[in-house]
N, C-alpha and C. Protein backbone atom coordinates (compact mmCIF):
# COMPACT_ATOMS: atom_id res chain seq x y z
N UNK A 1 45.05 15.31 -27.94
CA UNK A 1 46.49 15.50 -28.13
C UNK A 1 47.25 15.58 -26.81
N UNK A 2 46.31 15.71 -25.61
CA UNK A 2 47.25 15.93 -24.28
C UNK A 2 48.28 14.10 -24.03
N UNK A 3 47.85 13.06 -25.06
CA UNK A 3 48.65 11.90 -24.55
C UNK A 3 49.43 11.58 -25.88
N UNK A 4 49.75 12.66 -26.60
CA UNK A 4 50.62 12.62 -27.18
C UNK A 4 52.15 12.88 -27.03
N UNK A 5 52.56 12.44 -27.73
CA UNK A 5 54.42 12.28 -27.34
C UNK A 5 54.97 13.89 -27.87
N UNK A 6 55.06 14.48 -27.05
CA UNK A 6 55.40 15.74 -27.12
C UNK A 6 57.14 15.92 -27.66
N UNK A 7 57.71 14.64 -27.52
CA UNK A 7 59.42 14.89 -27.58
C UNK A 7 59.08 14.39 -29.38
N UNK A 8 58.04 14.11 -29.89
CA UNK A 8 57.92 13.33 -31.77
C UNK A 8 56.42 13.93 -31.52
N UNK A 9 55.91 15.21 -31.61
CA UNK A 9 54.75 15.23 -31.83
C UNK A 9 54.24 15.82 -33.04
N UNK A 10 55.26 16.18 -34.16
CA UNK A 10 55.13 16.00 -35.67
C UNK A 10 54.47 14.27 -36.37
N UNK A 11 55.33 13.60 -35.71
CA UNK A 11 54.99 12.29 -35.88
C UNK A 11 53.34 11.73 -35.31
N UNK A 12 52.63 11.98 -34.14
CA UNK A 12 51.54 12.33 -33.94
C UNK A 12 50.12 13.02 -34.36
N UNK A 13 50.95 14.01 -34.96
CA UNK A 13 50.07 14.66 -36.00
C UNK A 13 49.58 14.52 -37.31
N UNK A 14 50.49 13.72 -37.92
CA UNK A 14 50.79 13.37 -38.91
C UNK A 14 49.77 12.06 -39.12
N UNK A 15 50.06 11.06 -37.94
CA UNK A 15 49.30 10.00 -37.54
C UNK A 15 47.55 10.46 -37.68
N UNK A 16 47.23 11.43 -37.07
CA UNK A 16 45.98 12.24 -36.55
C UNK A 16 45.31 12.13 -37.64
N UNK A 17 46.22 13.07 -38.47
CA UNK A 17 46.12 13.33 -40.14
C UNK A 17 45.32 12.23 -41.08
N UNK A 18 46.12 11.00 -40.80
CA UNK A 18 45.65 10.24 -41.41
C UNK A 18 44.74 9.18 -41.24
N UNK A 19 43.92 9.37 -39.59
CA UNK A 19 43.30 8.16 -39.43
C UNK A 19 42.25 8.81 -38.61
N UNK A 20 42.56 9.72 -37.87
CA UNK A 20 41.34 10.21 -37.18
C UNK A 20 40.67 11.63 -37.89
N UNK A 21 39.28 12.32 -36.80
CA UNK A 21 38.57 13.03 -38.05
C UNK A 21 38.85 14.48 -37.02
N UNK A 22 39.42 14.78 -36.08
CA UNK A 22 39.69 16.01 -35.44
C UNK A 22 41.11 16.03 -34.25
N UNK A 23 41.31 17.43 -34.33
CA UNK A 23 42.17 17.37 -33.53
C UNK A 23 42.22 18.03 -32.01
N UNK A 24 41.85 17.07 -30.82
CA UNK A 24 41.34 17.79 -29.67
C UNK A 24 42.00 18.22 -28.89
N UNK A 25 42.48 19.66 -28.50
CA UNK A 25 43.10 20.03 -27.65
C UNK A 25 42.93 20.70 -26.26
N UNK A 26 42.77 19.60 -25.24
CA UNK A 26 43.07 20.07 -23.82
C UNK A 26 43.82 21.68 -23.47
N UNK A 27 43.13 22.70 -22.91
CA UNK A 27 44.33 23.64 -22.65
C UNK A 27 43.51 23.61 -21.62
N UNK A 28 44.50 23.96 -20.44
CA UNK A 28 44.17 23.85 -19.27
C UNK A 28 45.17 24.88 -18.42
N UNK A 29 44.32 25.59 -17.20
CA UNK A 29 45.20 27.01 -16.86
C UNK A 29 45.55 26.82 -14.86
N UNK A 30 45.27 25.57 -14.98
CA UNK A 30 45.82 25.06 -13.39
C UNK A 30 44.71 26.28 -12.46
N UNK A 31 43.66 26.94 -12.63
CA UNK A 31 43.09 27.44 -11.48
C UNK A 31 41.28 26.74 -12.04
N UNK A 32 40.98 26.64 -12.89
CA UNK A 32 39.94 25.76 -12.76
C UNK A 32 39.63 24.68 -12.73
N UNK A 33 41.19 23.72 -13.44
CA UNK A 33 41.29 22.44 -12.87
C UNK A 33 42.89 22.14 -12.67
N UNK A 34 43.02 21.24 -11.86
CA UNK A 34 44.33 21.26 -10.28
C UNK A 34 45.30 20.45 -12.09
N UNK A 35 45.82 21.47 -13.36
CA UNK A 35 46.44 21.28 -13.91
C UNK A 35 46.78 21.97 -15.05
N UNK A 36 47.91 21.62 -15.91
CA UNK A 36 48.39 22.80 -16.94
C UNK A 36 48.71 22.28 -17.81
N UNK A 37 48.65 22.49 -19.05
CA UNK A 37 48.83 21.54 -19.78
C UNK A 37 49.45 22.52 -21.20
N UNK A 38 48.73 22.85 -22.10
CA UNK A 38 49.85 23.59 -23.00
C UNK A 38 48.57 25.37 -23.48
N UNK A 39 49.76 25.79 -24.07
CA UNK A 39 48.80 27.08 -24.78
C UNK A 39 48.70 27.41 -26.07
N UNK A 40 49.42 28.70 -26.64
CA UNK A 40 49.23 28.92 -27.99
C UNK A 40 50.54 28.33 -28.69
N UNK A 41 51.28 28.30 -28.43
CA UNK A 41 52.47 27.89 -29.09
C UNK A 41 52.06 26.77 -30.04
N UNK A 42 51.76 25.89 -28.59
CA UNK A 42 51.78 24.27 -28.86
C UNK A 42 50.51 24.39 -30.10
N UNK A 43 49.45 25.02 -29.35
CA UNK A 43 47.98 24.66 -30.35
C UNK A 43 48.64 25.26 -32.02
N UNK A 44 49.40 26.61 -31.93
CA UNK A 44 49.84 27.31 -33.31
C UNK A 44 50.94 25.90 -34.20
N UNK A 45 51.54 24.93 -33.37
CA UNK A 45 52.00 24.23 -33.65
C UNK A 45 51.28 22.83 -34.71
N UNK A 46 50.53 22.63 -34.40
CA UNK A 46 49.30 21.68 -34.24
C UNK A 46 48.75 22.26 -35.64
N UNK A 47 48.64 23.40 -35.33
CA UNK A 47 47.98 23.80 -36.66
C UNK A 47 48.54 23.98 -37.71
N UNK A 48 49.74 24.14 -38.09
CA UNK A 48 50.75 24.31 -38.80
C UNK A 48 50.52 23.23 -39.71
N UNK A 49 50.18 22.38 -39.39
CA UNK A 49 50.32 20.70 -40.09
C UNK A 49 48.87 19.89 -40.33
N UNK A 50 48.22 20.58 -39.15
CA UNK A 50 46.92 19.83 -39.59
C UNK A 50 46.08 19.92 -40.65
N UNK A 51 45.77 19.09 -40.92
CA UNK A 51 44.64 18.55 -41.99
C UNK A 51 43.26 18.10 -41.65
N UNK A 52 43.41 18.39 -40.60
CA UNK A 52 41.61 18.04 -40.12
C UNK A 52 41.34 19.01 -38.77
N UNK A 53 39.99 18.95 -38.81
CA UNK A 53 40.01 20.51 -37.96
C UNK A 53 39.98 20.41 -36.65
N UNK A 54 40.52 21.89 -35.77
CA UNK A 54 40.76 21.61 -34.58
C UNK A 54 39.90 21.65 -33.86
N UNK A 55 39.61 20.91 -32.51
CA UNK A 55 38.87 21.29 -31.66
C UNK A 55 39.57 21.19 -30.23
N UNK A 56 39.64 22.43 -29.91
CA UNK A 56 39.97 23.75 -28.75
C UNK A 56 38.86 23.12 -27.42
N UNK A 57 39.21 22.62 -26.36
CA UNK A 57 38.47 22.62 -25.18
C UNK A 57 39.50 23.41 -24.32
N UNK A 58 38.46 24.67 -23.58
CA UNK A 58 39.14 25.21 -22.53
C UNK A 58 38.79 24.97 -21.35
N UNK A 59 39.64 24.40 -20.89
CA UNK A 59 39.82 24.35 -19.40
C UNK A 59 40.48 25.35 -18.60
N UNK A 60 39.78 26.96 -18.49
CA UNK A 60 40.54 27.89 -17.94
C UNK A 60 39.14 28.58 -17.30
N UNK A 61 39.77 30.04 -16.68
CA UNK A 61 38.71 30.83 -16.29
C UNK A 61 38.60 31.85 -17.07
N UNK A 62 37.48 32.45 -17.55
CA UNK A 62 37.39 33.91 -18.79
C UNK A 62 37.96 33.29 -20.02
N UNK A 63 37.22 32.04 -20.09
CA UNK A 63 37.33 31.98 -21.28
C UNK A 63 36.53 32.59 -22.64
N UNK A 64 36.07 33.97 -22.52
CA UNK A 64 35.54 34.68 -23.15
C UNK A 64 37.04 35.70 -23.83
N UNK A 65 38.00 35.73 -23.24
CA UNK A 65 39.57 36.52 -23.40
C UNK A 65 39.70 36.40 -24.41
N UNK A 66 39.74 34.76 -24.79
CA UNK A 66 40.30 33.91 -25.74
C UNK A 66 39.95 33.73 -26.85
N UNK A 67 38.77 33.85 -27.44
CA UNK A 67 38.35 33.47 -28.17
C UNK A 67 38.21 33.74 -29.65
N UNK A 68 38.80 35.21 -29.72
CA UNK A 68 39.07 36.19 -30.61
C UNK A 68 40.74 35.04 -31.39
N UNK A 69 41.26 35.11 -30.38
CA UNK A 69 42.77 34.65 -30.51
C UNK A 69 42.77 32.78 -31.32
N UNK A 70 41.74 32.45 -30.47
CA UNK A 70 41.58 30.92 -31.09
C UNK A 70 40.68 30.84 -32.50
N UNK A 71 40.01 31.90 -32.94
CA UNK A 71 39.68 31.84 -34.01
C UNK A 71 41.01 32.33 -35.04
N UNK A 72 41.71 33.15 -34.87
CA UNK A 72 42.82 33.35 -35.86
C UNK A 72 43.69 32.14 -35.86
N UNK A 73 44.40 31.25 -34.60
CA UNK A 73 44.94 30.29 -34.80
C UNK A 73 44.07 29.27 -35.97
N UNK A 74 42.80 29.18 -36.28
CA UNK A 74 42.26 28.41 -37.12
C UNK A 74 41.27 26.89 -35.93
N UNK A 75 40.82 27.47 -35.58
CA UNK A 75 40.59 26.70 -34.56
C UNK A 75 39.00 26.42 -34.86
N UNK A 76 38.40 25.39 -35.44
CA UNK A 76 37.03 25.05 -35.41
C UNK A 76 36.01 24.75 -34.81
N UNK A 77 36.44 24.41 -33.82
CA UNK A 77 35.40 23.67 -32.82
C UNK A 77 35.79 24.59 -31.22
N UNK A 78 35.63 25.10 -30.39
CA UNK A 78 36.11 25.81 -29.33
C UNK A 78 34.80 25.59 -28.30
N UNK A 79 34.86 24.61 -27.57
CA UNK A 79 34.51 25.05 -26.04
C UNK A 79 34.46 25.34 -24.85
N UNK A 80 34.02 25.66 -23.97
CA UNK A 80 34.77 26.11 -22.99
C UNK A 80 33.52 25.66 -21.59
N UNK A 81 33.65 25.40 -19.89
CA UNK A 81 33.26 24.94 -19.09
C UNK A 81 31.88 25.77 -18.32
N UNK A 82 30.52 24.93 -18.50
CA UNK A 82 30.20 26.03 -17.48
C UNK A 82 30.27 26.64 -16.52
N UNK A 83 31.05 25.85 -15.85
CA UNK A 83 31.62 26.24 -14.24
C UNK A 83 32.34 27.13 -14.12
N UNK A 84 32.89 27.48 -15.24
CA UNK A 84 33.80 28.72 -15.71
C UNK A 84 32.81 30.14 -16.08
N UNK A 85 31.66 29.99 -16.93
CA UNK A 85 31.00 31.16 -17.32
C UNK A 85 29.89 31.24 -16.70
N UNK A 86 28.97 30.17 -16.23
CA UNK A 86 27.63 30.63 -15.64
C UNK A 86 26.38 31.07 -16.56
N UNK A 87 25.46 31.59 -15.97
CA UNK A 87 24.29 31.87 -17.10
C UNK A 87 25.25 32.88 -18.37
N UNK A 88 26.62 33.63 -18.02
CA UNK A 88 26.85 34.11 -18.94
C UNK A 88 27.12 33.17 -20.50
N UNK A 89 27.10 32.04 -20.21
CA UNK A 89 27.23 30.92 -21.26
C UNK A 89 26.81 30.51 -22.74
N UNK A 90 25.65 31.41 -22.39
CA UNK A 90 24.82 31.73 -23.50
C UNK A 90 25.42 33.14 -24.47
N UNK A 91 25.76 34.13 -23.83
CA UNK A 91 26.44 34.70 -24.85
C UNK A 91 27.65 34.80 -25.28
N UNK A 92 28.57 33.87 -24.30
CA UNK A 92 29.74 33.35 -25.20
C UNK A 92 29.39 32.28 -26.09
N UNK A 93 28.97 31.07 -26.08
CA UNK A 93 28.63 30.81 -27.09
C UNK A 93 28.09 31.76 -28.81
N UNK A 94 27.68 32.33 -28.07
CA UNK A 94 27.03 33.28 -30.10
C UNK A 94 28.25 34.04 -30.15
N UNK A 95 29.35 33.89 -28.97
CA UNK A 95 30.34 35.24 -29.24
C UNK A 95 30.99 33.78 -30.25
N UNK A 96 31.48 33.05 -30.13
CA UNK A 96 32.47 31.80 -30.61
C UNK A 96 31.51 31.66 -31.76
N UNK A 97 29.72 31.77 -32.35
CA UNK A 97 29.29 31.46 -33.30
C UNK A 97 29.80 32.19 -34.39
N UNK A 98 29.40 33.85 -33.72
CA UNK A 98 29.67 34.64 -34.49
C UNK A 98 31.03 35.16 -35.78
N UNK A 99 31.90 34.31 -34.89
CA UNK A 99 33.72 34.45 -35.45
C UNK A 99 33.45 32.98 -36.51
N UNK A 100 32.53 32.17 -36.27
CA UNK A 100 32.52 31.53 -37.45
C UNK A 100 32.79 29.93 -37.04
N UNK A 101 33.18 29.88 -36.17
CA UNK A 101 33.41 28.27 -35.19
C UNK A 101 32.00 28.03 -34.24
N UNK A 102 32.31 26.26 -34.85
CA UNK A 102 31.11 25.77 -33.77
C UNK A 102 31.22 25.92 -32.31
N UNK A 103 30.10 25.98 -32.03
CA UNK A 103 30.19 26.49 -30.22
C UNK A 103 29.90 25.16 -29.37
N UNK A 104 30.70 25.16 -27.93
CA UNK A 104 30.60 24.22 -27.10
C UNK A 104 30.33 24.30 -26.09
N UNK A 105 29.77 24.03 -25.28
CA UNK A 105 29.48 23.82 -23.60
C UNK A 105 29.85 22.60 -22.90
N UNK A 106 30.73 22.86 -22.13
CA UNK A 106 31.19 21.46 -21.54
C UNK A 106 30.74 21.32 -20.25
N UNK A 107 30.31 20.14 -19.84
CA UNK A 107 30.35 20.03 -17.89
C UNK A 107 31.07 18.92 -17.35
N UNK A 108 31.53 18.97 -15.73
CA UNK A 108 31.74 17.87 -15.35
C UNK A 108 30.74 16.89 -15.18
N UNK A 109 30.85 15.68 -14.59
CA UNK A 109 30.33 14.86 -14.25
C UNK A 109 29.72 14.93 -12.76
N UNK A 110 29.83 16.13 -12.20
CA UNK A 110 29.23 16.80 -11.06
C UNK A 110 28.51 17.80 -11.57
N UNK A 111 27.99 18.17 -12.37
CA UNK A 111 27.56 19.14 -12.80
C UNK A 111 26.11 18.09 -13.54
N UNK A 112 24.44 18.79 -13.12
CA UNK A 112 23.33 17.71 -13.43
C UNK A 112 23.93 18.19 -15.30
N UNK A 113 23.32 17.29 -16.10
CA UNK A 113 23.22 17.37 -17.75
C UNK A 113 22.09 18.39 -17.79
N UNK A 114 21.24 19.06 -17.01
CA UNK A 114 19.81 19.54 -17.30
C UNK A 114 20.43 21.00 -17.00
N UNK A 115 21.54 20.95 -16.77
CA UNK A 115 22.01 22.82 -16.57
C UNK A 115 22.29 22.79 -17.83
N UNK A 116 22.91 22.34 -18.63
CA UNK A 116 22.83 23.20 -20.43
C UNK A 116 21.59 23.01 -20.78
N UNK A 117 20.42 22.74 -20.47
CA UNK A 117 19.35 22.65 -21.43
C UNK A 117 19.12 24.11 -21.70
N UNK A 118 18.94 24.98 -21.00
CA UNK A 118 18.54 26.18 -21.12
C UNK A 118 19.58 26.85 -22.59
N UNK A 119 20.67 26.59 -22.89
CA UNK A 119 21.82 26.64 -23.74
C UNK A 119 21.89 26.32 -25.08
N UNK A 120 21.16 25.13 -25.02
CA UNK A 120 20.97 24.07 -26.20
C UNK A 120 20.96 25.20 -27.34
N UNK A 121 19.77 25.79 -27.62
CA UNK A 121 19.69 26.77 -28.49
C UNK A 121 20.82 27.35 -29.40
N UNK A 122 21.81 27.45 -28.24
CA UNK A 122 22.87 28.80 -28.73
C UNK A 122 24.32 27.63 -29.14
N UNK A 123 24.59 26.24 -28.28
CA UNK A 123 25.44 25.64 -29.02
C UNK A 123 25.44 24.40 -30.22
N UNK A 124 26.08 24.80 -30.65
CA UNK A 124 26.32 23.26 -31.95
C UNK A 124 26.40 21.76 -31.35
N UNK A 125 27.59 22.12 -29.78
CA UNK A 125 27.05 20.63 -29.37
C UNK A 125 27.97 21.08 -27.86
N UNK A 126 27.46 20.00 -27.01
CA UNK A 126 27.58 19.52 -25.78
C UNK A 126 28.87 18.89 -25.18
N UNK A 127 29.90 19.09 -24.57
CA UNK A 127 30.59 18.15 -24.41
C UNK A 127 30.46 17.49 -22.94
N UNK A 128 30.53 16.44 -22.79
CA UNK A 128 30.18 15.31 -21.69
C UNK A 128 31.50 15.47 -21.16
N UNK A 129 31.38 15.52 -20.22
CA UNK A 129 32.97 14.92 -19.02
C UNK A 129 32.81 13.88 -18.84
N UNK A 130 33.23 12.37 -18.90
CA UNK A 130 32.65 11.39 -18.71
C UNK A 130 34.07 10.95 -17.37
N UNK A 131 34.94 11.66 -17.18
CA UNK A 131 36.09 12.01 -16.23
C UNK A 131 35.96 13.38 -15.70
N UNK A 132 36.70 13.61 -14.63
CA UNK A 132 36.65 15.16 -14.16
C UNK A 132 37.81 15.75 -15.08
N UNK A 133 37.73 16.58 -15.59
CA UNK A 133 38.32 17.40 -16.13
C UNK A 133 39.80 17.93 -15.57
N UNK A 134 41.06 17.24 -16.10
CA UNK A 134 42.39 18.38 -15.84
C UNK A 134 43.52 17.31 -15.83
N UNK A 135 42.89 15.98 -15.84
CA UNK A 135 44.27 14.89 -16.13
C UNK A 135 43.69 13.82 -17.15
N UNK A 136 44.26 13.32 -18.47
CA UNK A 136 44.20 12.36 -18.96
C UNK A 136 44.67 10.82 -18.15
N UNK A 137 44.12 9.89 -18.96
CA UNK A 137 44.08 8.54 -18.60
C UNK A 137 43.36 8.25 -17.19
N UNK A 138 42.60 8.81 -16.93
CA UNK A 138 41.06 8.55 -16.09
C UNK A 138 40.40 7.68 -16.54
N UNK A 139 39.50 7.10 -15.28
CA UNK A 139 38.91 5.58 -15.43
C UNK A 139 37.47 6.05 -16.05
N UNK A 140 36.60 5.82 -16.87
CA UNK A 140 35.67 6.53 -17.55
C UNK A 140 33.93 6.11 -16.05
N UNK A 141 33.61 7.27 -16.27
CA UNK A 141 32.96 7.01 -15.28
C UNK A 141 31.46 6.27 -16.07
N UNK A 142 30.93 5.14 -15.38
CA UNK A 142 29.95 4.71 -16.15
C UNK A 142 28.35 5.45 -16.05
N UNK A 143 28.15 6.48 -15.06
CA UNK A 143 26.85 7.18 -15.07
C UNK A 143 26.69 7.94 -16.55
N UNK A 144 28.10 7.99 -17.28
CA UNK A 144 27.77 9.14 -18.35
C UNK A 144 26.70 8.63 -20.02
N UNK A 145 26.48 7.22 -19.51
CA UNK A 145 25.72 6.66 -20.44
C UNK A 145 24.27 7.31 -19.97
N UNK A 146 24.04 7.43 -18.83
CA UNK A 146 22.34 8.17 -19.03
C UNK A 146 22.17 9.53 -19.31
N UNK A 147 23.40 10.00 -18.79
CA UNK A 147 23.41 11.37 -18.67
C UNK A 147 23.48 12.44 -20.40
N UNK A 148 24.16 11.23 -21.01
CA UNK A 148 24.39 11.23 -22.34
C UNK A 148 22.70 10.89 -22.91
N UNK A 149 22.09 10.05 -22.34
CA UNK A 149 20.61 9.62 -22.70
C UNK A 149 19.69 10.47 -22.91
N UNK A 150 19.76 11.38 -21.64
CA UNK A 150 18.99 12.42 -21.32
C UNK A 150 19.22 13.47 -21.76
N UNK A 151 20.23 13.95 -21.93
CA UNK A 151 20.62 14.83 -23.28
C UNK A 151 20.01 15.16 -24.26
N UNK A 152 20.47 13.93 -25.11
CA UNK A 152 19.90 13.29 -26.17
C UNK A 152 18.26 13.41 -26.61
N UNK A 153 17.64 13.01 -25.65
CA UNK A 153 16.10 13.09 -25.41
C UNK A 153 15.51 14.37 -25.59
N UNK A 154 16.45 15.43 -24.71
CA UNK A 154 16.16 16.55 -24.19
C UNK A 154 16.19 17.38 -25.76
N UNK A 155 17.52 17.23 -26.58
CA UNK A 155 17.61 17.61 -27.92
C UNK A 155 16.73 17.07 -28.85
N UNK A 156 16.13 15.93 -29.08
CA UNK A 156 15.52 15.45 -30.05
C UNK A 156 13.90 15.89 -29.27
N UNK A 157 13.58 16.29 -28.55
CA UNK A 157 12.40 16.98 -28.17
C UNK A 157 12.44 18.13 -28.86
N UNK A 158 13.57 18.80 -28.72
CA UNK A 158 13.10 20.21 -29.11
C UNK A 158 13.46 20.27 -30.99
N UNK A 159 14.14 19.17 -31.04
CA UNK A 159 13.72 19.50 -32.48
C UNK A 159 15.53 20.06 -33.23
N UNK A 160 16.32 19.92 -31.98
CA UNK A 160 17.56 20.90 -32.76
C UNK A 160 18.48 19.66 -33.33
N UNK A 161 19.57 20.33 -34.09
CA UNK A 161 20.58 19.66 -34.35
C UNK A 161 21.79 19.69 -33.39
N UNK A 162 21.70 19.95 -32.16
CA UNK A 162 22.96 19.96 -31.35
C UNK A 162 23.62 18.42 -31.36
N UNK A 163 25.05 18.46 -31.20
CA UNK A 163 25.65 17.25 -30.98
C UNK A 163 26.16 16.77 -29.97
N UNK A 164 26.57 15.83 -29.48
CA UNK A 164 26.95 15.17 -28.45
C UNK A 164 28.44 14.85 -28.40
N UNK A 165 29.38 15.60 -27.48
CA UNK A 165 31.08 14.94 -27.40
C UNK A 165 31.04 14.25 -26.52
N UNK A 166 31.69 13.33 -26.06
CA UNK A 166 32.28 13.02 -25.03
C UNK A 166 33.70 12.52 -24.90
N UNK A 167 33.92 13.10 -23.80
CA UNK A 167 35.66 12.85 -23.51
C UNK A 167 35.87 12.58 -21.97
N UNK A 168 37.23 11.54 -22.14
CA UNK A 168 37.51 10.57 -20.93
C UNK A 168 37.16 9.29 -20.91
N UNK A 169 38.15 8.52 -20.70
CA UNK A 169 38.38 7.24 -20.69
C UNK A 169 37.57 6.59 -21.83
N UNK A 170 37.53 7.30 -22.98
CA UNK A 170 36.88 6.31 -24.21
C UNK A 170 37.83 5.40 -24.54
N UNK A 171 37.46 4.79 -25.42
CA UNK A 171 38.37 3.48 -25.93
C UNK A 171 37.19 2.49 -26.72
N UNK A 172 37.95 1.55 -27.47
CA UNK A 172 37.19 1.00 -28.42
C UNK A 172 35.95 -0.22 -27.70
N UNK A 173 36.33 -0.14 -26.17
CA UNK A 173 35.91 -1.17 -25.62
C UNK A 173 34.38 -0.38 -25.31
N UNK A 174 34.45 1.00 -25.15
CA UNK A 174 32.73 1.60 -25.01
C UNK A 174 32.08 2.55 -25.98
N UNK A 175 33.26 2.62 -27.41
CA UNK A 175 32.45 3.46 -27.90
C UNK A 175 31.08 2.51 -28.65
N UNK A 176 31.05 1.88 -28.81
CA UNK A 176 29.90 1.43 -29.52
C UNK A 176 28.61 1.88 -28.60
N UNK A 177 28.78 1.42 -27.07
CA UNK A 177 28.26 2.08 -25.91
C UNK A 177 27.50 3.38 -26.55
N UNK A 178 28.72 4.18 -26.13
CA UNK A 178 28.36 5.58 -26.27
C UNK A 178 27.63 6.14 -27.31
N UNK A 179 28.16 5.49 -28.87
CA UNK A 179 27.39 5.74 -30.21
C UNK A 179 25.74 5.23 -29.76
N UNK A 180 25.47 4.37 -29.40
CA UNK A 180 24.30 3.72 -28.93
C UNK A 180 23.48 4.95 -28.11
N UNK A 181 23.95 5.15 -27.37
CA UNK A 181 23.63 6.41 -26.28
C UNK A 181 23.25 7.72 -26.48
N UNK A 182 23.74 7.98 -27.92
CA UNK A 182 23.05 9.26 -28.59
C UNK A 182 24.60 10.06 -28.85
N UNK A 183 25.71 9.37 -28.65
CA UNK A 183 26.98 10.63 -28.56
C UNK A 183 27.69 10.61 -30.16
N UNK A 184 28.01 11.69 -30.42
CA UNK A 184 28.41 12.23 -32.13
C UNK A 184 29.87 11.96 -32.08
N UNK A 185 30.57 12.74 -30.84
CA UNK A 185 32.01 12.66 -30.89
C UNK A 185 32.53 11.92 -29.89
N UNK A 186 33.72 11.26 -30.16
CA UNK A 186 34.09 10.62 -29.19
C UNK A 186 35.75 11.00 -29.14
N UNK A 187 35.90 11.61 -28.05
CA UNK A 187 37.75 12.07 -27.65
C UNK A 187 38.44 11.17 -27.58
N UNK A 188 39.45 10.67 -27.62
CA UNK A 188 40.06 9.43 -27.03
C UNK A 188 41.59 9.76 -27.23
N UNK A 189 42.55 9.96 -25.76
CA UNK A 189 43.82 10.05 -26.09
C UNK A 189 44.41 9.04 -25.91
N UNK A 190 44.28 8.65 -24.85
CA UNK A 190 45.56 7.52 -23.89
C UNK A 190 45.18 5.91 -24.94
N UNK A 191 43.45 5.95 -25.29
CA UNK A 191 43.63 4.61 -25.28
C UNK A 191 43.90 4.51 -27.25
N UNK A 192 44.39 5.65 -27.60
CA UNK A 192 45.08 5.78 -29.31
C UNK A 192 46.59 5.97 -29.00
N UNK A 193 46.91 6.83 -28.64
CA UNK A 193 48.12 6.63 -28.15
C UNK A 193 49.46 6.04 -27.52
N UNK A 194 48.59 5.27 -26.51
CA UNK A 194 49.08 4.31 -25.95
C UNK A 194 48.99 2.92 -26.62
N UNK A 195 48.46 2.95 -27.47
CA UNK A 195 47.69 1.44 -28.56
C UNK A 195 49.09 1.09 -28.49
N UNK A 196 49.67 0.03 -28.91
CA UNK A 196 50.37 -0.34 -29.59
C UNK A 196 50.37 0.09 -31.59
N UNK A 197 49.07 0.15 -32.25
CA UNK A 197 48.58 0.33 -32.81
C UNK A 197 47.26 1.64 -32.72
N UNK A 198 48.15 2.97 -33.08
CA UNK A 198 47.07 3.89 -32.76
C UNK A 198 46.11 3.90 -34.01
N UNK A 199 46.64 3.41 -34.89
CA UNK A 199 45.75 3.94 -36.55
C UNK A 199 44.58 2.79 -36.40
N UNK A 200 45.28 1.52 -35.78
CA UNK A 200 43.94 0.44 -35.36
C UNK A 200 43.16 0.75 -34.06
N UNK A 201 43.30 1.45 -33.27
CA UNK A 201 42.54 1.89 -32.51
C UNK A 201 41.28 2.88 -33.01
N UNK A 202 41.68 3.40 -33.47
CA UNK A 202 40.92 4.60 -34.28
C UNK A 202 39.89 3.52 -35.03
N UNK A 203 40.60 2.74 -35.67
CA UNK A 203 39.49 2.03 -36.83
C UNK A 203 38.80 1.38 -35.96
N UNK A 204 39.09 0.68 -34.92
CA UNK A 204 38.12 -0.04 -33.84
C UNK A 204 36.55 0.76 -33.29
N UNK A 205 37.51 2.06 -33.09
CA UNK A 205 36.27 2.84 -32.66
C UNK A 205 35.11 3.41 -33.65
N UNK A 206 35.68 3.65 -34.83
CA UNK A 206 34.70 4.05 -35.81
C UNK A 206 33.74 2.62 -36.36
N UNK A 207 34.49 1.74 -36.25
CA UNK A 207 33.53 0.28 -36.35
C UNK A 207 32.75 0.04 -35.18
């Protein structure tokens, strides 16, 4: 939702509503990444209307504060950065299980994929940076196809059901890529938004 038209973003939502299967929201607190982007208002906004469930990525620091608060907004999916929590990662996650939402761990693309393994356990799924984290419409970086591989491997070894996000520079031109690669979710703002055709973008990517 961060490349959505904020001056018609009823109209956006609405769109969301009817063609895509979640609603992903960027919040971002300008000291863990060089940007700001929206908070509760906007997300309480979002929710007001939605019809398909949200998913909350935090891009802040202590994002353990929050989490109490994003479960009452109605918020389904909530993850938050390891670079932000550290080995404490593991028990925010069961803190976000426990309220009843799936749990997330996100990293950059500087960050190896083999630091959540230790994690796996405690979240529902993974989210990939396949961009650095804190501005939309980034060029998608192409290492995130192994990194996504190895993941993948790493989960189907042990036997769990964790899932795979990835977000940044998707578009219909790599998700097949990525589905190939082992990834469950795929984010995509700029290149639905910016479509000329966002409801055919969406269908591109699910084909």
């Amino acid at each position: 939702m961060l490349a959505a038209d904020f001056l018609h973003l009823e109209k956006d939502v609405r769109m969301v509503n009817a063609c895509a299967d979640l609603f992903h929201l960027d919040v971002m607190d300008g000291t863990l990444v060089p940007n700001i982007s929206y908070g509760f208002p906007v997300v309480e906004a979002i929710a007001s209307l939605a019809e398909k469930p949200l998913d909350a990525h935090l891009m802040i620091v202590h994002p353990e504060k929050y989490i109490e608060r994003f479960a009452r907004t109605g918020v389904r999916y909530l993850s938050f950065h390891y670079e932000a929590a550290g080995e404490d990662s593991g028990a925010i996650l069961d803190r976000i299980r426990a309220l009843g939402m799936k749990a997330g761990l996100a990293i950059n693309p500087d960050i190896p994929v083999e630091t959540v393994f230790p994690f796996l356990e405690h979240a529902d799924y993974i989210l990939v940076m396949s961009v650095f984290a804190g501005f939309g419409g980034q060029h998608f970086i192409g290492e995130t196809y192994g990194r996504i591989r190895c993941l993948k491997a790493e989960i189907d070894r042990r036997g769990l059901g964790t899932l795979i996000e990835v977000d940044g520079g998707v578009s219909p031109a790599n998700a097949a890529a990525l589905a190939d690669a082992g990834a469950n979710i795929l984010v995509a703002g700029s290149s639905v938004f910016r479509a000329e055709d966002p409801a055919a973008a969406v269908a591109a990517m699910r084909g």
